[in-house]
PDB file of N, CA and C in Angstrom:
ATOM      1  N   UNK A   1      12.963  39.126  -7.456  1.00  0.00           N
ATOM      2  CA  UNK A   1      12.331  37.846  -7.628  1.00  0.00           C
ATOM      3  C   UNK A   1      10.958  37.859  -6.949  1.00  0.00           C
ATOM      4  N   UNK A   2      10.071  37.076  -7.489  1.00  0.00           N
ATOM      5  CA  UNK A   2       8.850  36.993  -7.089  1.00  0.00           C
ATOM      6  C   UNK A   2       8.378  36.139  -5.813  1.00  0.00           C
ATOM      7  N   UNK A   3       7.638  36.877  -5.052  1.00  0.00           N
ATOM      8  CA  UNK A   3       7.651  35.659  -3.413  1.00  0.00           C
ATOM      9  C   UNK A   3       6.715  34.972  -3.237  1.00  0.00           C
ATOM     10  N   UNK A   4       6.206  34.715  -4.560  1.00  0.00           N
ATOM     11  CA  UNK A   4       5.033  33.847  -5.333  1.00  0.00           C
ATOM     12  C   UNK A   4       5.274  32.392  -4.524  1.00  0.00           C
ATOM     13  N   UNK A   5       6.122  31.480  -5.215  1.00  0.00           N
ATOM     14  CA  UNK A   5       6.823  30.377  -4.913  1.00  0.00           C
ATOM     15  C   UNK A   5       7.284  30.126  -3.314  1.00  0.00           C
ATOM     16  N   UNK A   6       7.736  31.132  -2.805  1.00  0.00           N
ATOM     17  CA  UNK A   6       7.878  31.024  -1.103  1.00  0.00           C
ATOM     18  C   UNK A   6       6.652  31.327  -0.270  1.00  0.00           C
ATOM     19  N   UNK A   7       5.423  31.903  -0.822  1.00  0.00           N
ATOM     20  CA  UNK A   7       4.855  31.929  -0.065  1.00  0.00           C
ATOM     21  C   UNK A   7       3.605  30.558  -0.537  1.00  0.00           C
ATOM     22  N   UNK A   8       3.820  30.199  -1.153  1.00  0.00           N
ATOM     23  CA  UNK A   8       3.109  29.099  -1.586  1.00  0.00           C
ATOM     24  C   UNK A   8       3.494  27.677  -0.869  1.00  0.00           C
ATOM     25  N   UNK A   9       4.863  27.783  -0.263  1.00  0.00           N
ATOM     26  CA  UNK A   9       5.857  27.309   0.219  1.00  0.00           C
ATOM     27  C   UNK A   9       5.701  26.903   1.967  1.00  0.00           C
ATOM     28  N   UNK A  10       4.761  27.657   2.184  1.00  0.00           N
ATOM     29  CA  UNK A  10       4.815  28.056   3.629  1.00  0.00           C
ATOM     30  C   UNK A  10       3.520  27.646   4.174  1.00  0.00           C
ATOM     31  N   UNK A  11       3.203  26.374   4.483  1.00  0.00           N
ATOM     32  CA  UNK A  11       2.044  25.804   4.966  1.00  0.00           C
ATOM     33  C   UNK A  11       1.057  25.714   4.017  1.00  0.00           C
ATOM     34  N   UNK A  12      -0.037  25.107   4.157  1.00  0.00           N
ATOM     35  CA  UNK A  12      -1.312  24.604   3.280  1.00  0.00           C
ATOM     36  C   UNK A  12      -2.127  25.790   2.649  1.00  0.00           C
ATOM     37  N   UNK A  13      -2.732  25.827   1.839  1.00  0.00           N
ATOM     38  CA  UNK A  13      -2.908  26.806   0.680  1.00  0.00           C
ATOM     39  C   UNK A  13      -4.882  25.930   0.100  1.00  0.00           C
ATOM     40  N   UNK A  14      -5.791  26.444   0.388  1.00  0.00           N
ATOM     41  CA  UNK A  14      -6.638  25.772  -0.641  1.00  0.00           C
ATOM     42  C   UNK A  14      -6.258  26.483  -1.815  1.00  0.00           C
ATOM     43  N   UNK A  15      -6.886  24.984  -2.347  1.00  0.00           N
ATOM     44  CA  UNK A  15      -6.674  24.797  -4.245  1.00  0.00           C
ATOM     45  C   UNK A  15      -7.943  24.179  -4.651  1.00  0.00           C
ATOM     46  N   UNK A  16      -8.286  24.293  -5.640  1.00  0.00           N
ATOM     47  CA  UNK A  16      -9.170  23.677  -6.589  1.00  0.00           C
ATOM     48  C   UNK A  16      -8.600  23.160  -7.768  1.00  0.00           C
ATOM     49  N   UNK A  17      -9.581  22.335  -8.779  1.00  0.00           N
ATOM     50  CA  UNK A  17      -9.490  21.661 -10.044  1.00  0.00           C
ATOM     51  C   UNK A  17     -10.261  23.010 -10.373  1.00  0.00           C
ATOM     52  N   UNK A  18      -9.353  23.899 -11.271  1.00  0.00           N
ATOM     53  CA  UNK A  18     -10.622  24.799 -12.159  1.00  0.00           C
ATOM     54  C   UNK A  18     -10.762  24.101 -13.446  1.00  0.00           C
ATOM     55  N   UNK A  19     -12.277  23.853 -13.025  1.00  0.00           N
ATOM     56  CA  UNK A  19     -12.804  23.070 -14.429  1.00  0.00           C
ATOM     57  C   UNK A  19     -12.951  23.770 -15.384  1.00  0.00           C
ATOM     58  N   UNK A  20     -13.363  23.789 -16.395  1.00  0.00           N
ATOM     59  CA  UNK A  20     -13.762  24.447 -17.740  1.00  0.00           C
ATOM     60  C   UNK A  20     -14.727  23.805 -18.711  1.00  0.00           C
ATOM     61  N   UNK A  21     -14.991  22.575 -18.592  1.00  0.00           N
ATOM     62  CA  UNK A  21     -16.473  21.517 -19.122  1.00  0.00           C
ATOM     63  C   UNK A  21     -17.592  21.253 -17.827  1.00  0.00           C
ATOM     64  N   UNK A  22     -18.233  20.815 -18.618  1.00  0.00           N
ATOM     65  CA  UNK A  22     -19.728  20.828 -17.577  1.00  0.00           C
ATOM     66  C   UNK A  22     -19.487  19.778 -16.491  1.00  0.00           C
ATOM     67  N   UNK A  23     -18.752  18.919 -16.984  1.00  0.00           N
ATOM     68  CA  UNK A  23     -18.590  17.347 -15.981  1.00  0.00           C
ATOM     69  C   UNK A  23     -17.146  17.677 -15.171  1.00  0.00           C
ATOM     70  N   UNK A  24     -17.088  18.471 -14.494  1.00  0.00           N
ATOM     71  CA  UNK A  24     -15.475  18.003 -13.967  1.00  0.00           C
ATOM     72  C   UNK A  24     -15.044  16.978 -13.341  1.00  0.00           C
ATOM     73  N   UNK A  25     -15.880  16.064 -12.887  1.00  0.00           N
ATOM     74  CA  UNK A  25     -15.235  15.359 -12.586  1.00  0.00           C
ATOM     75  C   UNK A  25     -14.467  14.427 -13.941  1.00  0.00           C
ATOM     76  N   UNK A  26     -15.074  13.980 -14.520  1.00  0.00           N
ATOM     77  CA  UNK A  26     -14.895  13.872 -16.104  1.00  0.00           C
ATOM     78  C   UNK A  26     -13.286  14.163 -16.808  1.00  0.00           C
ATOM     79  N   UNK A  27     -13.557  15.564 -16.916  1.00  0.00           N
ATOM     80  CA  UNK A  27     -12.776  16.342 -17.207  1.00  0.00           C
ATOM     81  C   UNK A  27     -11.039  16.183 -16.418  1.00  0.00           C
ATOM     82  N   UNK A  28     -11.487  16.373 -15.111  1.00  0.00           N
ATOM     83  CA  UNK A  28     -10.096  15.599 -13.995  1.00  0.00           C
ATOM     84  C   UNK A  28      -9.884  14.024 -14.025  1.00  0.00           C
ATOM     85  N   UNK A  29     -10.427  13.345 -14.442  1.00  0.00           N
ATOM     86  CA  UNK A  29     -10.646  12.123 -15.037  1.00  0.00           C
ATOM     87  C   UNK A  29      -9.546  12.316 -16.315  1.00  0.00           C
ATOM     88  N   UNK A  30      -9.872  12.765 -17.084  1.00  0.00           N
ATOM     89  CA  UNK A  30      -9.426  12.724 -18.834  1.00  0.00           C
ATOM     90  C   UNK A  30      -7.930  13.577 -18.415  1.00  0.00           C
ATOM     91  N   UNK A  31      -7.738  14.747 -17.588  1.00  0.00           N
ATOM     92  CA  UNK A  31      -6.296  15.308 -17.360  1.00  0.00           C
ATOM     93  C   UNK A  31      -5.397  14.004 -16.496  1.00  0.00           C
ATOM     94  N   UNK A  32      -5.755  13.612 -15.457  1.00  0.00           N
ATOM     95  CA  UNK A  32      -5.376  12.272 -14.911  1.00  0.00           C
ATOM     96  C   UNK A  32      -4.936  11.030 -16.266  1.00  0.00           C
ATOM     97  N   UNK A  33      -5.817  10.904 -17.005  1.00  0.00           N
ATOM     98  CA  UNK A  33      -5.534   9.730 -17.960  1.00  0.00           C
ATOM     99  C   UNK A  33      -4.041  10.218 -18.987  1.00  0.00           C
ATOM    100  N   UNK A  34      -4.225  12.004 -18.708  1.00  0.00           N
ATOM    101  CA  UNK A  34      -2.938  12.558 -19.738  1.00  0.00           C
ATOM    102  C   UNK A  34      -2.139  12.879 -19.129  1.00  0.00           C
ATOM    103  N   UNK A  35      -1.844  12.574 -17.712  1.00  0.00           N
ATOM    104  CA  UNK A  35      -0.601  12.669 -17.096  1.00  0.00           C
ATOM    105  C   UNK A  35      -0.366  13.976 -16.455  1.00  0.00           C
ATOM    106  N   UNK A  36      -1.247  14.900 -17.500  1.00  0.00           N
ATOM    107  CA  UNK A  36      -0.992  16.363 -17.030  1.00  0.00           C
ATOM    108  C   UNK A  36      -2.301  17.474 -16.183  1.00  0.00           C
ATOM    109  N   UNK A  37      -2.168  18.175 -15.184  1.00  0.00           N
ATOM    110  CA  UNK A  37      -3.606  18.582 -14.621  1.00  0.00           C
ATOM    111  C   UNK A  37      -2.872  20.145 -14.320  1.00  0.00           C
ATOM    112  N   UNK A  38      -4.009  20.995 -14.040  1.00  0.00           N
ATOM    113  CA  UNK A  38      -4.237  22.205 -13.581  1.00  0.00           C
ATOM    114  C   UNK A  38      -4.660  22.640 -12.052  1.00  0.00           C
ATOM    115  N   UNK A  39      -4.134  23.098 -11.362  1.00  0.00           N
ATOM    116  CA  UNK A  39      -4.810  23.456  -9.557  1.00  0.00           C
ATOM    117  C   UNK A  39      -4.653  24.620  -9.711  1.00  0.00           C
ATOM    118  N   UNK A  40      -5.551  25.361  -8.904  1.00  0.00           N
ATOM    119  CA  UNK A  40      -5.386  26.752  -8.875  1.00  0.00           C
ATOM    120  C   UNK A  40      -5.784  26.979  -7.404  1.00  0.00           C
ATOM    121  N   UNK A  41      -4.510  27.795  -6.714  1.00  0.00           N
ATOM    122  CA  UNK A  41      -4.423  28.101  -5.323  1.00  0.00           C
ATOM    123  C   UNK A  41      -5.793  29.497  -5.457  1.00  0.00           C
ATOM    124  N   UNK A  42      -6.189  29.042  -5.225  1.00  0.00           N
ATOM    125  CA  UNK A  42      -7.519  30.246  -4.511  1.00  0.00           C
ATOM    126  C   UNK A  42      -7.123  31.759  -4.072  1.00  0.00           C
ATOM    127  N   UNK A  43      -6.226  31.428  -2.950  1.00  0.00           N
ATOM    128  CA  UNK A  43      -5.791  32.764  -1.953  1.00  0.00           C
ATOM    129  C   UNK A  43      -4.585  33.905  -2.265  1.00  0.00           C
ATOM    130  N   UNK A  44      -4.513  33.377  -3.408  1.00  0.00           N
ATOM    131  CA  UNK A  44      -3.556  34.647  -4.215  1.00  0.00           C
ATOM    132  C   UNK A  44      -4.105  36.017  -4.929  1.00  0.00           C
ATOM    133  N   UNK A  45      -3.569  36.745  -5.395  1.00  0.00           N
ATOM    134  CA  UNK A  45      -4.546  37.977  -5.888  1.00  0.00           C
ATOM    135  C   UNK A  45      -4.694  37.362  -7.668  1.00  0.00           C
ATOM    136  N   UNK A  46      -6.179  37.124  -7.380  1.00  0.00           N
ATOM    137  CA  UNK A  46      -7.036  36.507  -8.726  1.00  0.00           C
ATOM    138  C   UNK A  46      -6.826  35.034  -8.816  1.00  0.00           C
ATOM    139  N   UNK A  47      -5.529  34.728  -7.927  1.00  0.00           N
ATOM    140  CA  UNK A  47      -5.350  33.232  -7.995  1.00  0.00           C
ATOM    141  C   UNK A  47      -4.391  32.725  -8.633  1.00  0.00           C
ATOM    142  N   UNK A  48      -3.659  31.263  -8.462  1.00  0.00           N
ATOM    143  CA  UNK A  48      -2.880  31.142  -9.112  1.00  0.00           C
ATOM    144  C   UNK A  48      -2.548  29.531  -9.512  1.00  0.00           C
ATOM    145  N   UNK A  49      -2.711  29.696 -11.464  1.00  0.00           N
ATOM    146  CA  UNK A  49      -3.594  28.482 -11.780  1.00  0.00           C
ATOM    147  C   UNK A  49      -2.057  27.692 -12.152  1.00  0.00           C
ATOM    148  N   UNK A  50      -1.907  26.340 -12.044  1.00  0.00           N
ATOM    149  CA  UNK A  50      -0.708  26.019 -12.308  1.00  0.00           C
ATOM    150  C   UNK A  50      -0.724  24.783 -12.925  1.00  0.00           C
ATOM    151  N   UNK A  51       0.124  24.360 -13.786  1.00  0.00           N
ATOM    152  CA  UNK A  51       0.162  23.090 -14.654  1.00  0.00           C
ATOM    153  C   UNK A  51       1.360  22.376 -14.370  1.00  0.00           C
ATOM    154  N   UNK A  52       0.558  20.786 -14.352  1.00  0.00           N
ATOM    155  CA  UNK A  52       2.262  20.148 -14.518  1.00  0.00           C
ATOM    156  C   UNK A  52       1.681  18.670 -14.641  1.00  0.00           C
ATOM    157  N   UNK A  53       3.019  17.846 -15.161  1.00  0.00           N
ATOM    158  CA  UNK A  53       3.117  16.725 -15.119  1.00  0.00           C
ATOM    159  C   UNK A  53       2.710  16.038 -14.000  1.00  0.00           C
ATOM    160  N   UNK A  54       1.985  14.790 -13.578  1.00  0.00           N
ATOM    161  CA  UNK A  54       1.922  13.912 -12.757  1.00  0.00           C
ATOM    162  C   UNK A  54       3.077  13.494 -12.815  1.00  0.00           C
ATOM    163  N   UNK A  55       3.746  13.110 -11.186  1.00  0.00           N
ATOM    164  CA  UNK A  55       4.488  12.640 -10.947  1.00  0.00           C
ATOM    165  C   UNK A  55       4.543  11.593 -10.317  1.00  0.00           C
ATOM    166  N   UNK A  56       4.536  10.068 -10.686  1.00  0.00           N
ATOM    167  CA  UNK A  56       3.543   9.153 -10.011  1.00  0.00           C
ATOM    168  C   UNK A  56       4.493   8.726  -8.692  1.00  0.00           C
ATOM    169  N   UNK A  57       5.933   8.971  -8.423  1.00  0.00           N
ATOM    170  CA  UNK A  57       6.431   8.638  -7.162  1.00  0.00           C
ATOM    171  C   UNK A  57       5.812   9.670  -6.023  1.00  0.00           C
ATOM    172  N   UNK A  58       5.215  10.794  -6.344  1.00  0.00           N
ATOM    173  CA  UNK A  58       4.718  11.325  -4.856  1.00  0.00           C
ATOM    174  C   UNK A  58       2.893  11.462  -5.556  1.00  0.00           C
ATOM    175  N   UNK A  59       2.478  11.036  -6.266  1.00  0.00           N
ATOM    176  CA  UNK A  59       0.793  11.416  -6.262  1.00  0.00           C
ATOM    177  C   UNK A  59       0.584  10.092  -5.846  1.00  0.00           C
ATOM    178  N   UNK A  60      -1.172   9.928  -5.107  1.00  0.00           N
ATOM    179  CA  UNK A  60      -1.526   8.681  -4.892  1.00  0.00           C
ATOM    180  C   UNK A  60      -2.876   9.093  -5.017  1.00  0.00           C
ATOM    181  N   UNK A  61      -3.718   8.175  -6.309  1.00  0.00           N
ATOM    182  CA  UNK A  61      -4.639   8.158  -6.849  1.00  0.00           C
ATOM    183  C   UNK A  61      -5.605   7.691  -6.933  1.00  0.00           C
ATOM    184  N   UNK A  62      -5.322   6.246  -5.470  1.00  0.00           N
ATOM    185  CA  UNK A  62      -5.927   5.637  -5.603  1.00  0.00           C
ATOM    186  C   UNK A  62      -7.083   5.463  -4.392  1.00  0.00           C
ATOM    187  N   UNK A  63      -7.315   6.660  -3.880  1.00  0.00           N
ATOM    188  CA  UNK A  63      -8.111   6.682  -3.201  1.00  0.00           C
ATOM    189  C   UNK A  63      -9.479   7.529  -4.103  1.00  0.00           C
ATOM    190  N   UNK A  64      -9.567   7.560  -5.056  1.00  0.00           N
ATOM    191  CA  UNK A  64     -10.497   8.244  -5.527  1.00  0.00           C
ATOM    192  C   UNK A  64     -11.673   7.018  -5.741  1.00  0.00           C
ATOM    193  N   UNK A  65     -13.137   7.316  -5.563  1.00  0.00           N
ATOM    194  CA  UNK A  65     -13.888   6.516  -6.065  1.00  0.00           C
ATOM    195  C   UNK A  65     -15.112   7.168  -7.114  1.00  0.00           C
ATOM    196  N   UNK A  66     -14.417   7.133  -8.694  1.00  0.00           N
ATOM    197  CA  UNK A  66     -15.063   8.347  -9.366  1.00  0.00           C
ATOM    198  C   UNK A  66     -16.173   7.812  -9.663  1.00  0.00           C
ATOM    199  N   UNK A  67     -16.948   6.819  -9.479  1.00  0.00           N
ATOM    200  CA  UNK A  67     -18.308   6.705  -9.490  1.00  0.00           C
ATOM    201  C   UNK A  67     -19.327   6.983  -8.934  1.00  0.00           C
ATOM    202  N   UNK A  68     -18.480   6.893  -7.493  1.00  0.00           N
ATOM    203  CA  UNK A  68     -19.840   7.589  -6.220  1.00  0.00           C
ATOM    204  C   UNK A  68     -19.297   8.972  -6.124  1.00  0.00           C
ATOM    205  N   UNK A  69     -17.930   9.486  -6.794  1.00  0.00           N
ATOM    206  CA  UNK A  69     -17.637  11.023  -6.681  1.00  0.00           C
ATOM    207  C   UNK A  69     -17.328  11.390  -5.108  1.00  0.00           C
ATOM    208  N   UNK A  70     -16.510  10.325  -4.882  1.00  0.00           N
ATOM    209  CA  UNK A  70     -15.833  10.274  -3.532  1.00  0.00           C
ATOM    210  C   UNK A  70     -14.336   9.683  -2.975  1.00  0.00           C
ATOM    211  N   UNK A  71     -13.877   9.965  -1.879  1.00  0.00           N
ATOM    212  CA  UNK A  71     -12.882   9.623  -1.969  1.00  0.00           C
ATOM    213  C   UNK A  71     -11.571  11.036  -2.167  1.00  0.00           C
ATOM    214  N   UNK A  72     -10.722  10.574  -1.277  1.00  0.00           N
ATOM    215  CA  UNK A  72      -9.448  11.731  -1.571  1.00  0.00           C
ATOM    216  C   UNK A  72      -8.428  11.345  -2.457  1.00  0.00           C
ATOM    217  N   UNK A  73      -7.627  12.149  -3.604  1.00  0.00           N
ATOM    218  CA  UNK A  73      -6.459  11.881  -4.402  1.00  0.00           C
ATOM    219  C   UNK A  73      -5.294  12.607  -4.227  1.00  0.00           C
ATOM    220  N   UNK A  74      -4.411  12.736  -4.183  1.00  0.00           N
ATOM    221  CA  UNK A  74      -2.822  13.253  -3.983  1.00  0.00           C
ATOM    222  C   UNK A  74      -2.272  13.176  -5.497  1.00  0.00           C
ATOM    223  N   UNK A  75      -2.071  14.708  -5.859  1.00  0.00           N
ATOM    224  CA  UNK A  75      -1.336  15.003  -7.078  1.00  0.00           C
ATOM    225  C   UNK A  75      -0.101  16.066  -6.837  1.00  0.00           C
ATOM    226  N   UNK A  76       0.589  15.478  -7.522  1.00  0.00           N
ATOM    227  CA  UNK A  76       1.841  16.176  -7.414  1.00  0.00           C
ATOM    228  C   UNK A  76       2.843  16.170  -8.665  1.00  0.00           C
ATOM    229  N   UNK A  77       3.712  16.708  -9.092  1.00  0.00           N
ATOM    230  CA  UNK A  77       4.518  17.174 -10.167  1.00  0.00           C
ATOM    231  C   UNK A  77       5.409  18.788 -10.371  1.00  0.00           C
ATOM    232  N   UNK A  78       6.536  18.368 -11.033  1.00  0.00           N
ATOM    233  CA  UNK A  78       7.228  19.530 -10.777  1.00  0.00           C
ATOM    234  C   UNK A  78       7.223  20.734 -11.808  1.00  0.00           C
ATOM    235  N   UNK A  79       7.651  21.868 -11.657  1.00  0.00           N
ATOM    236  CA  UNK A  79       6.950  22.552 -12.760  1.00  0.00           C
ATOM    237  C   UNK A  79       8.552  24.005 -12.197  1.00  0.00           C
ATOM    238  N   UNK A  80       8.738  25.132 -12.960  1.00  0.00           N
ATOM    239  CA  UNK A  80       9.097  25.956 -13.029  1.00  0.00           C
ATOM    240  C   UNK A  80       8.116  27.157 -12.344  1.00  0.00           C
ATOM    241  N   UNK A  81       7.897  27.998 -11.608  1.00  0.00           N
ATOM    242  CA  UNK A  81       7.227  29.355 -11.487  1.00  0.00           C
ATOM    243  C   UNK A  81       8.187  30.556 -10.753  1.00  0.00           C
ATOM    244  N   UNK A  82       8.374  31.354 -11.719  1.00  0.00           N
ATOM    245  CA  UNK A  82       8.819  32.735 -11.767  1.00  0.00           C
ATOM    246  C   UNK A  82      10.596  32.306 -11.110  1.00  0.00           C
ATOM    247  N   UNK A  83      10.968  31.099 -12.162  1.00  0.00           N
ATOM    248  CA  UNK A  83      12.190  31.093 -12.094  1.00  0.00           C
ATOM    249  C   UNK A  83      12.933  30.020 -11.028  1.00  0.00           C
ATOM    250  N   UNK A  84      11.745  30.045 -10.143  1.00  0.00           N
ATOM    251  CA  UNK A  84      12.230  28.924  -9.004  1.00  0.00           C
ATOM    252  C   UNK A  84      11.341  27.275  -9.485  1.00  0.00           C
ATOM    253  N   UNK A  85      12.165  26.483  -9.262  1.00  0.00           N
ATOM    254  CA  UNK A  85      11.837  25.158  -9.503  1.00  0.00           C
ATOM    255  C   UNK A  85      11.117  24.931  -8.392  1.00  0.00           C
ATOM    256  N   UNK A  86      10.374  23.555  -8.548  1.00  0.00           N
ATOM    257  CA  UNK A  86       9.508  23.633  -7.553  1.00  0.00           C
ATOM    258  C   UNK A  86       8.198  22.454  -7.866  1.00  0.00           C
ATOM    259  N   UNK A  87       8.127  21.929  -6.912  1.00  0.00           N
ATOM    260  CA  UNK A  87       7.185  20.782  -6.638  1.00  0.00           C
ATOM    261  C   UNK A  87       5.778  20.988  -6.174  1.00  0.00           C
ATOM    262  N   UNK A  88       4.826  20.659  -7.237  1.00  0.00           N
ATOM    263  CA  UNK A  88       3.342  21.006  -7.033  1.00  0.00           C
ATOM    264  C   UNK A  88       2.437  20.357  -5.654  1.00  0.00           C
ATOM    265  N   UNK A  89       1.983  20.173  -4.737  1.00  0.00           N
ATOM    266  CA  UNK A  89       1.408  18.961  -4.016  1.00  0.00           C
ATOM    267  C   UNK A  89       0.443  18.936  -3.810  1.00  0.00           C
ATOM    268  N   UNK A  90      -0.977  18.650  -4.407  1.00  0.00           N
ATOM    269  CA  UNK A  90      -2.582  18.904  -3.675  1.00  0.00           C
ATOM    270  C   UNK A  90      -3.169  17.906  -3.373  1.00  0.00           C
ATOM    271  N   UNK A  91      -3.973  17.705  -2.667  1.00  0.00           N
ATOM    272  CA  UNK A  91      -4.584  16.613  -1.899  1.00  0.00           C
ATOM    273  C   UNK A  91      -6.346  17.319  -2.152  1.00  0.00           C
ATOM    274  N   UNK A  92      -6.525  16.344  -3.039  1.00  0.00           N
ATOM    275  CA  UNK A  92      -8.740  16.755  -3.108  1.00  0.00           C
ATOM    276  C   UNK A  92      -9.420  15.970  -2.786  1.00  0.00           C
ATOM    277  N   UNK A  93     -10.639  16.759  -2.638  1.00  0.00           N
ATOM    278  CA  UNK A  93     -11.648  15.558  -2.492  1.00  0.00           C
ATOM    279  C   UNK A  93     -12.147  15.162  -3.291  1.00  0.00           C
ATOM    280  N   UNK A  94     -12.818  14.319  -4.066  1.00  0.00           N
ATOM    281  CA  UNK A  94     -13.114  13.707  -4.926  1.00  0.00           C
ATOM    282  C   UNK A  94     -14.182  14.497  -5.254  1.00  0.00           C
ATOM    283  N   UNK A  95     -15.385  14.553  -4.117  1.00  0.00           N
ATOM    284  CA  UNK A  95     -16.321  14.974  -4.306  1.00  0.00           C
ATOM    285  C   UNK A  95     -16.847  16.477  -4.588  1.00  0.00           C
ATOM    286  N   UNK A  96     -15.855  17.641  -4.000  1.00  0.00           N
ATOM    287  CA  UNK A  96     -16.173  19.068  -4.303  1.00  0.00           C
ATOM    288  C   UNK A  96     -14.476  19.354  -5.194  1.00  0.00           C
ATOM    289  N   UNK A  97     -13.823  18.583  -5.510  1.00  0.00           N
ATOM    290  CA  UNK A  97     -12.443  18.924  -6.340  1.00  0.00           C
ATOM    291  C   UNK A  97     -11.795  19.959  -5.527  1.00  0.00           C
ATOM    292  N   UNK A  98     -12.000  20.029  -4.352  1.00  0.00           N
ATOM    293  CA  UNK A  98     -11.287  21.311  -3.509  1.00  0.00           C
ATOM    294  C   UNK A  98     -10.063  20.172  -2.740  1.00  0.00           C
ATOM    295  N   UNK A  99      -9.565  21.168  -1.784  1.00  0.00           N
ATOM    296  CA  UNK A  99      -8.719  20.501  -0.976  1.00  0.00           C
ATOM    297  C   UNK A  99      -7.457  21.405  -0.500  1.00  0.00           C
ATOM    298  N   UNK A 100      -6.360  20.708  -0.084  1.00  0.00           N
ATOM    299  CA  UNK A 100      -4.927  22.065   0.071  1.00  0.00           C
ATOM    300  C   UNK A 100      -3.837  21.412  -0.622  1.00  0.00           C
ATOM    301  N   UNK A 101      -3.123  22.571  -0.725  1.00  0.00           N
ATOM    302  CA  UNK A 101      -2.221  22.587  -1.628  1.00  0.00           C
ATOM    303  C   UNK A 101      -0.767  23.099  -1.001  1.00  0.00           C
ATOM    304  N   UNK A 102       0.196  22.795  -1.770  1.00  0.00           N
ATOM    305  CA  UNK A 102       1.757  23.470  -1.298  1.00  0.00           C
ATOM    306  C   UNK A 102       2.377  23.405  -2.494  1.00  0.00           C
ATOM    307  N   UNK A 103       3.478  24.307  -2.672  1.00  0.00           N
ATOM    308  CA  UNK A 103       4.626  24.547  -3.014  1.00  0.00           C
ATOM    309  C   UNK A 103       6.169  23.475  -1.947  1.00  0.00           C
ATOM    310  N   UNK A 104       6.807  22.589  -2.806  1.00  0.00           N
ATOM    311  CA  UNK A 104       7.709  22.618  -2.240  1.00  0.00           C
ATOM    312  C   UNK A 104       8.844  23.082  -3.422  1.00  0.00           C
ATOM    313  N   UNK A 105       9.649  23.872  -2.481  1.00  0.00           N
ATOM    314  CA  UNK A 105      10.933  24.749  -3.262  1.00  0.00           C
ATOM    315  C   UNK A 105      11.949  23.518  -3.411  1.00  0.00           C
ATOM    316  N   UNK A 106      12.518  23.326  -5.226  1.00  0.00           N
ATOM    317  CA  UNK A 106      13.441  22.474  -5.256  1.00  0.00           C
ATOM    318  C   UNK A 106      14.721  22.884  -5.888  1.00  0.00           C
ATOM    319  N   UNK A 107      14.933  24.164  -6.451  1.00  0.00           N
ATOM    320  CA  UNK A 107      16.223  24.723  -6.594  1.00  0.00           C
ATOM    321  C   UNK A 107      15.684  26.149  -6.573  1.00  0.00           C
ATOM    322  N   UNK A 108      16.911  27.202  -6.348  1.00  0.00           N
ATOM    323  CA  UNK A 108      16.518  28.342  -6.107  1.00  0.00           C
ATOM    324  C   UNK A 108      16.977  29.011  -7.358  1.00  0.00           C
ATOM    325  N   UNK A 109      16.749  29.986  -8.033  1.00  0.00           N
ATOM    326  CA  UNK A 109      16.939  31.214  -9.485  1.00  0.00           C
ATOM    327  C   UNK A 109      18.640  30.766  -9.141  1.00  0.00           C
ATOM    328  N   UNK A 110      19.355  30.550  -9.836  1.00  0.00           N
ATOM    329  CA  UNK A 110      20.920  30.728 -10.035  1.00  0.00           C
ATOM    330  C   UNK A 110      21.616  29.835  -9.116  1.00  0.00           C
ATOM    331  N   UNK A 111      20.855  28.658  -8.763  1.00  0.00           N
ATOM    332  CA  UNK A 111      21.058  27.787  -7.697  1.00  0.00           C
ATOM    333  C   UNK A 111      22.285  26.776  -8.662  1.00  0.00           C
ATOM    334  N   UNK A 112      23.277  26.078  -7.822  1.00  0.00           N
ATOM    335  CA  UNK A 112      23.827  25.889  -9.167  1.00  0.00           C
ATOM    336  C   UNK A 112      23.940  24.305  -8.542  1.00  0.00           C
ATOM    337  N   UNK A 113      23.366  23.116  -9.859  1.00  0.00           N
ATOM    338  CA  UNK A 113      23.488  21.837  -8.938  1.00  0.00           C
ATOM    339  C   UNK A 113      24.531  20.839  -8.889  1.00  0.00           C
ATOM    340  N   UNK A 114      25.430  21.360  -9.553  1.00  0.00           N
ATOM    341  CA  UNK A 114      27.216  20.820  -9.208  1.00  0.00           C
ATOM    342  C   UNK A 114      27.779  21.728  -8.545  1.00  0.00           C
ATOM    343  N   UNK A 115      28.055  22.018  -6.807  1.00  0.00           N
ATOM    344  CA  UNK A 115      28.483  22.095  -6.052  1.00  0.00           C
ATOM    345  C   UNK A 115      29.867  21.756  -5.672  1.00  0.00           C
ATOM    346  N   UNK A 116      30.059  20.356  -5.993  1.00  0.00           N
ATOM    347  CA  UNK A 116      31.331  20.427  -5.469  1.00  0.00           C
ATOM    348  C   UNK A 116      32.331  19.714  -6.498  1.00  0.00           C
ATOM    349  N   UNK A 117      33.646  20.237  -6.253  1.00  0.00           N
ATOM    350  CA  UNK A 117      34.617  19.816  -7.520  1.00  0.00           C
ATOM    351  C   UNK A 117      35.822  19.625  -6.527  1.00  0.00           C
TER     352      UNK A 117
END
């Protein structure tokens, strides 16, 4: 198994919004309006870009102020990587789309979630 997910797992991680249009802020704007966004942890080998659903019980959005391009946002959503389930969490700044990031581990490869009988 891959120690992708545990080590992502293990304290704060910078991340970015990798943009791909000229306006990102814009652009993180329009993924925000679709529920769904991209972070990519920086400190991995080449990096490691990840997608998922907003999850609006742990993101908080409303500290962003996208007009003056300021302000911090909290995104979070759960997603699958290399088999382990697992909860996205980044915190940016409004203004450079950077910030840190975590992994939290929410079932493990063959984890089984009826336990008891």
């Amino acid at each position: 198994m891959s120690e992708l997910p545990h080590k992502l797992s293990k304290g704060d991680h910078k991340v970015i919004f990798p943009s791909r249009l000229d306006d990102p802020h814009q652009e993180l704007q329009d993924c925000i309006g679709r529920d769904y966004v991209h972070i990519k942890f920086t400190e991995t080998r080449g990096g490691t870009e990840l997608g998922f659903r907003l999850d609006p019980d742990h993101s908080d959005l409303a500290g962003a102020d996208w007009d003056n391009k300021s302000g911090k946002i909290k995104m979070a959503g759960n997603l699958t990587l290399d088999y382990v389930k697992v909860r996205c969490v980044a915190e940016l700044d409004v203004d450079s789309l950077e910030g840190l990031g975590h992994l939290d581990i929410l079932e493990e490869e063959g984890a089984s979630e009826d336990t008891a009988n």
